[in-house]
Protein backbone atom coordinates (compact mmCIF):
# COMPACT_ATOMS: atom_id res chain seq x y z
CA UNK A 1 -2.50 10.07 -12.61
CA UNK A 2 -5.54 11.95 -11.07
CA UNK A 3 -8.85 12.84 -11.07
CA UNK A 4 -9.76 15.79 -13.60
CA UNK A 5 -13.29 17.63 -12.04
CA UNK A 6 -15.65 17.35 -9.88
CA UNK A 7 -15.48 16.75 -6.10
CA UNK A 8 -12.46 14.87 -6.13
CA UNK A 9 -10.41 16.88 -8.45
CA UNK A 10 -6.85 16.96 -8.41
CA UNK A 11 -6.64 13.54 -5.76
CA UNK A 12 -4.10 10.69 -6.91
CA UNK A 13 -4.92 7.66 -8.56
CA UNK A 14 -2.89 4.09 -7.89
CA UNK A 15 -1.20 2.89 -11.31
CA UNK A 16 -0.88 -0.59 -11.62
CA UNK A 17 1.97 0.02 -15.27
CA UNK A 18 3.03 -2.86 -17.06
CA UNK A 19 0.10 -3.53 -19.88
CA UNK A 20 -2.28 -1.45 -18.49
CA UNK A 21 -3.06 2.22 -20.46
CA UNK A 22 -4.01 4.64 -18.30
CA UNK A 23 -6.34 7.04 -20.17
CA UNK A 24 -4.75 10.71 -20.19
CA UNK A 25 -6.08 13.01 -18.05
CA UNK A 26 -7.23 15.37 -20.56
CA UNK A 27 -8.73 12.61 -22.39
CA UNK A 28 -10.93 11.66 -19.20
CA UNK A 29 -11.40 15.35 -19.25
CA UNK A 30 -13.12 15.10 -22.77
CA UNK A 31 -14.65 12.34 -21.97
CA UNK A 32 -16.61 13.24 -19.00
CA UNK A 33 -17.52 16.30 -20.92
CA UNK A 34 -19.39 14.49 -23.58
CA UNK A 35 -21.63 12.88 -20.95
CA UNK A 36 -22.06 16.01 -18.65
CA UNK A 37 -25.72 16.40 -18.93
CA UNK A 38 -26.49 13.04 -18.34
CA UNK A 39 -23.72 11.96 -15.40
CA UNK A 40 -25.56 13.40 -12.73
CA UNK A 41 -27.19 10.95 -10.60
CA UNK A 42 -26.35 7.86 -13.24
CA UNK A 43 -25.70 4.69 -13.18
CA UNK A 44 -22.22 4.34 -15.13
CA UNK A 45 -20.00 1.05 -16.41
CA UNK A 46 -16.53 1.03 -16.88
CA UNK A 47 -15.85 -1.32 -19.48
CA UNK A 48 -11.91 -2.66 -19.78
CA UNK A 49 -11.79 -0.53 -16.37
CA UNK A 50 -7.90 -0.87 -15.70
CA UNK A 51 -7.61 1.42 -12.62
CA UNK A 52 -11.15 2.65 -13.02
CA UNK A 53 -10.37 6.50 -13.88
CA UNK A 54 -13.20 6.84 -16.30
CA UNK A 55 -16.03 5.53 -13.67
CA UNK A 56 -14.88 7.39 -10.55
CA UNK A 57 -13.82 10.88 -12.59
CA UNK A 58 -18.36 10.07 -13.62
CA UNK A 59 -18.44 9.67 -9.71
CA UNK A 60 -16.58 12.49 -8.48
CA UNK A 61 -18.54 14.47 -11.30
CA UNK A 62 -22.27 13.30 -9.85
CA UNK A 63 -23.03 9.67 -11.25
CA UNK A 64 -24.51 7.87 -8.18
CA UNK A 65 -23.48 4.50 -8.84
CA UNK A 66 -20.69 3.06 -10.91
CA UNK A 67 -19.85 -0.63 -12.26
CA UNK A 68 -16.18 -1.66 -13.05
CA UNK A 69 -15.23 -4.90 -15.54
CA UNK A 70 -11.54 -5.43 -15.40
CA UNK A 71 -9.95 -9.41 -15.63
CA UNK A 72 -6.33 -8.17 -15.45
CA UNK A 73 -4.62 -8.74 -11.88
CA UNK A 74 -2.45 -5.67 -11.65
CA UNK A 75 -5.23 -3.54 -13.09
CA UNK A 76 -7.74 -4.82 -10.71
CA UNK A 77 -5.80 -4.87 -7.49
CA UNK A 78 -5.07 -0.72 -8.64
CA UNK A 79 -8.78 -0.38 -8.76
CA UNK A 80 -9.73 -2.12 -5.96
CA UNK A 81 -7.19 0.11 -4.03
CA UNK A 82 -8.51 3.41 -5.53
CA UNK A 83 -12.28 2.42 -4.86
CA UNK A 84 -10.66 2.04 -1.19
CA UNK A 85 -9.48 4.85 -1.32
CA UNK A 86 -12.21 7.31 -2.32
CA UNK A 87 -14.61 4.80 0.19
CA UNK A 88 -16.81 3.70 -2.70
CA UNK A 89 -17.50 0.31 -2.03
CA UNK A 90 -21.14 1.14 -1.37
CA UNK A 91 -21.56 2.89 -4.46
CA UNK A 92 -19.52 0.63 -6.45
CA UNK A 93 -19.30 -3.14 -7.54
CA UNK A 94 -16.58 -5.06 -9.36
CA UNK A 95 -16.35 -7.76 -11.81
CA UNK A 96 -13.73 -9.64 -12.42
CA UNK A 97 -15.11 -11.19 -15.73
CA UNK A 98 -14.39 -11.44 -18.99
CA UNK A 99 -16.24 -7.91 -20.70
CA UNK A 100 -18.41 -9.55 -23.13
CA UNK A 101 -19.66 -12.62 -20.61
CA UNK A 102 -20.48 -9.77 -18.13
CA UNK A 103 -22.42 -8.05 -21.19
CA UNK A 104 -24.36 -11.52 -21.70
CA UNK A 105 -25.92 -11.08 -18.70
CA UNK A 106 -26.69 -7.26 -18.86
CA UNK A 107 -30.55 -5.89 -18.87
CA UNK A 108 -31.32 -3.73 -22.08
CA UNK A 109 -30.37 0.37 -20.79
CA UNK A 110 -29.43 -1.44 -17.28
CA UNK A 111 -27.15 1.54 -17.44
CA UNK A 112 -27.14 5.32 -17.95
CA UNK A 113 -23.95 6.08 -19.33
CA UNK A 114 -21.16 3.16 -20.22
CA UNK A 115 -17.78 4.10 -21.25
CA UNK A 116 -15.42 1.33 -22.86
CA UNK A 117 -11.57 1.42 -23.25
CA UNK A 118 -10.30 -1.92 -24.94
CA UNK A 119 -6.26 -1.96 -25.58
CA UNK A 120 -6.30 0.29 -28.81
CA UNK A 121 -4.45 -2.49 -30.74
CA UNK A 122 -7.51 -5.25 -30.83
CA UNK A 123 -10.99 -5.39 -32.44
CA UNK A 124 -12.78 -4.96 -29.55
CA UNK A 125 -13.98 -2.36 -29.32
CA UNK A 126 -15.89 -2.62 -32.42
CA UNK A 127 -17.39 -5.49 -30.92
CA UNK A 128 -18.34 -3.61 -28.01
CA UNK A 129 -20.50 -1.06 -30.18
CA UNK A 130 -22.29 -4.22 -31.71
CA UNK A 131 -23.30 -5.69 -28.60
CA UNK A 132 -24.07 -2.86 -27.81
CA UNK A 133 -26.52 -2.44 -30.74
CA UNK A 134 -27.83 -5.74 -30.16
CA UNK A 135 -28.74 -5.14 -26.69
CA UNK A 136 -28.42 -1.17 -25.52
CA UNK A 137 -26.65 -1.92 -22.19
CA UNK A 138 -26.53 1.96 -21.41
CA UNK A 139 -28.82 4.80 -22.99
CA UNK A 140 -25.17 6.08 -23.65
CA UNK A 141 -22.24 4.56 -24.80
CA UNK A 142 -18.94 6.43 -25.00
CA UNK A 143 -15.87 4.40 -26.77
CA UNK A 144 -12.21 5.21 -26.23
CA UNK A 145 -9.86 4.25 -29.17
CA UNK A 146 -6.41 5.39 -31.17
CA UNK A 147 -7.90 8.19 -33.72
CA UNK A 148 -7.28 5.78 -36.69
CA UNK A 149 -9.53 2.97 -35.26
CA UNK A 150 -12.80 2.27 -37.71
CA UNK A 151 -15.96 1.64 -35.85
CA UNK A 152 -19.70 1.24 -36.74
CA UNK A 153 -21.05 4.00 -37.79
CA UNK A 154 -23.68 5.93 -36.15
CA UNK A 155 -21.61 7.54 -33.15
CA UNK A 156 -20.16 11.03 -33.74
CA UNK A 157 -16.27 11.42 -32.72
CA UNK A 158 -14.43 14.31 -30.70
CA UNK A 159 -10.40 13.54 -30.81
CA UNK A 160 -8.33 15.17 -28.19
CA UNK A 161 -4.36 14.08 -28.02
CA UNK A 162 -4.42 11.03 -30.96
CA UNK A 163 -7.56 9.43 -28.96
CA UNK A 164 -10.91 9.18 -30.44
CA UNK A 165 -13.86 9.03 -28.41
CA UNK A 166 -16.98 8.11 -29.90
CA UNK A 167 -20.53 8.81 -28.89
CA UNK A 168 -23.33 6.26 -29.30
CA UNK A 169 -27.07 7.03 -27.94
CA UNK A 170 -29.29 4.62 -27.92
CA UNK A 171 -32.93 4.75 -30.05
């Protein structure tokens, strides 16, 4: 696993395997493109952040700052190793928390862009998009699930590989 664009392109990322689901590189890929207008200079969250690929491929494509939630102890000592790695920790901060107590506690658009990538097989990530409605965490909000996952409406979709992700902008 590596990073996709940007100024870090083609450099490794640490795996952590076991439960953890890396997201695809050409899904990352996709994904970064749907927020490439807005990444540069934002302030990004990694929701469900497993090794963190989603928030540093936003870093190494221009986002100034990003947030990682992760609870898992494999996943999290893989991202604390690859925010080492790039030497991030100024620009970075992790949470080991539980994702909806840490959204609790979030500011309304506290964030530019969040992307969220719950295991495919729960219902969480439709209740990410509602607490997300509740209280816009991010002005964008970018949602990775399997294509046949059901979510509120009001996103649009781009599929790439059997993974659906799913824009929401807030009002």
């Amino acid at each position: 696993m590596r990073i996709v664009g940007g100024r870090w392109a083609g450099r490794d990322l640490v795996s952590p395997g076991g439960r953890v689901r890396p997201t695809a590189e050409a899904v990352r890929d996709a994904a970064a493109s749907l927020v490439a207008a807005e990444v540069r200079g934002a302030r990004v969250l990694d929701l469900f952040a497993g090794t963190g690929a989603l928030g540093l491929e936003a870093l190494s494509r221009g986002a100034d700052r990003a947030d990682f939630v992760e609870r898992d102890p494999a996943a999290l000592h893989a991202l604390k190793a690859n925010v080492a790695a790039f030497r991030l920790a100024k620009r970075t901060r992790i949470f080991k928390k539980d994702v909806f107590r840490f959204l609790e506690g979030c500011e309304r658009e506290a964030y530019d862009v969040a992307f969220a990538d719950p295991p495919y097989t729960s219902s969480l990530a439709a209740r990410v998009v509602e607490s997300w409605r509740d209280r816009p965490f991010a002005r964008i909000l970018v949602v990775e699930t399997a294509q046949d996952t059901l979510l509120p409406t009001g996103g649009w979709t781009r599929t790439v590989e059997g993974t659906a992700l799913t824009r929401y902008e807030a009002g």
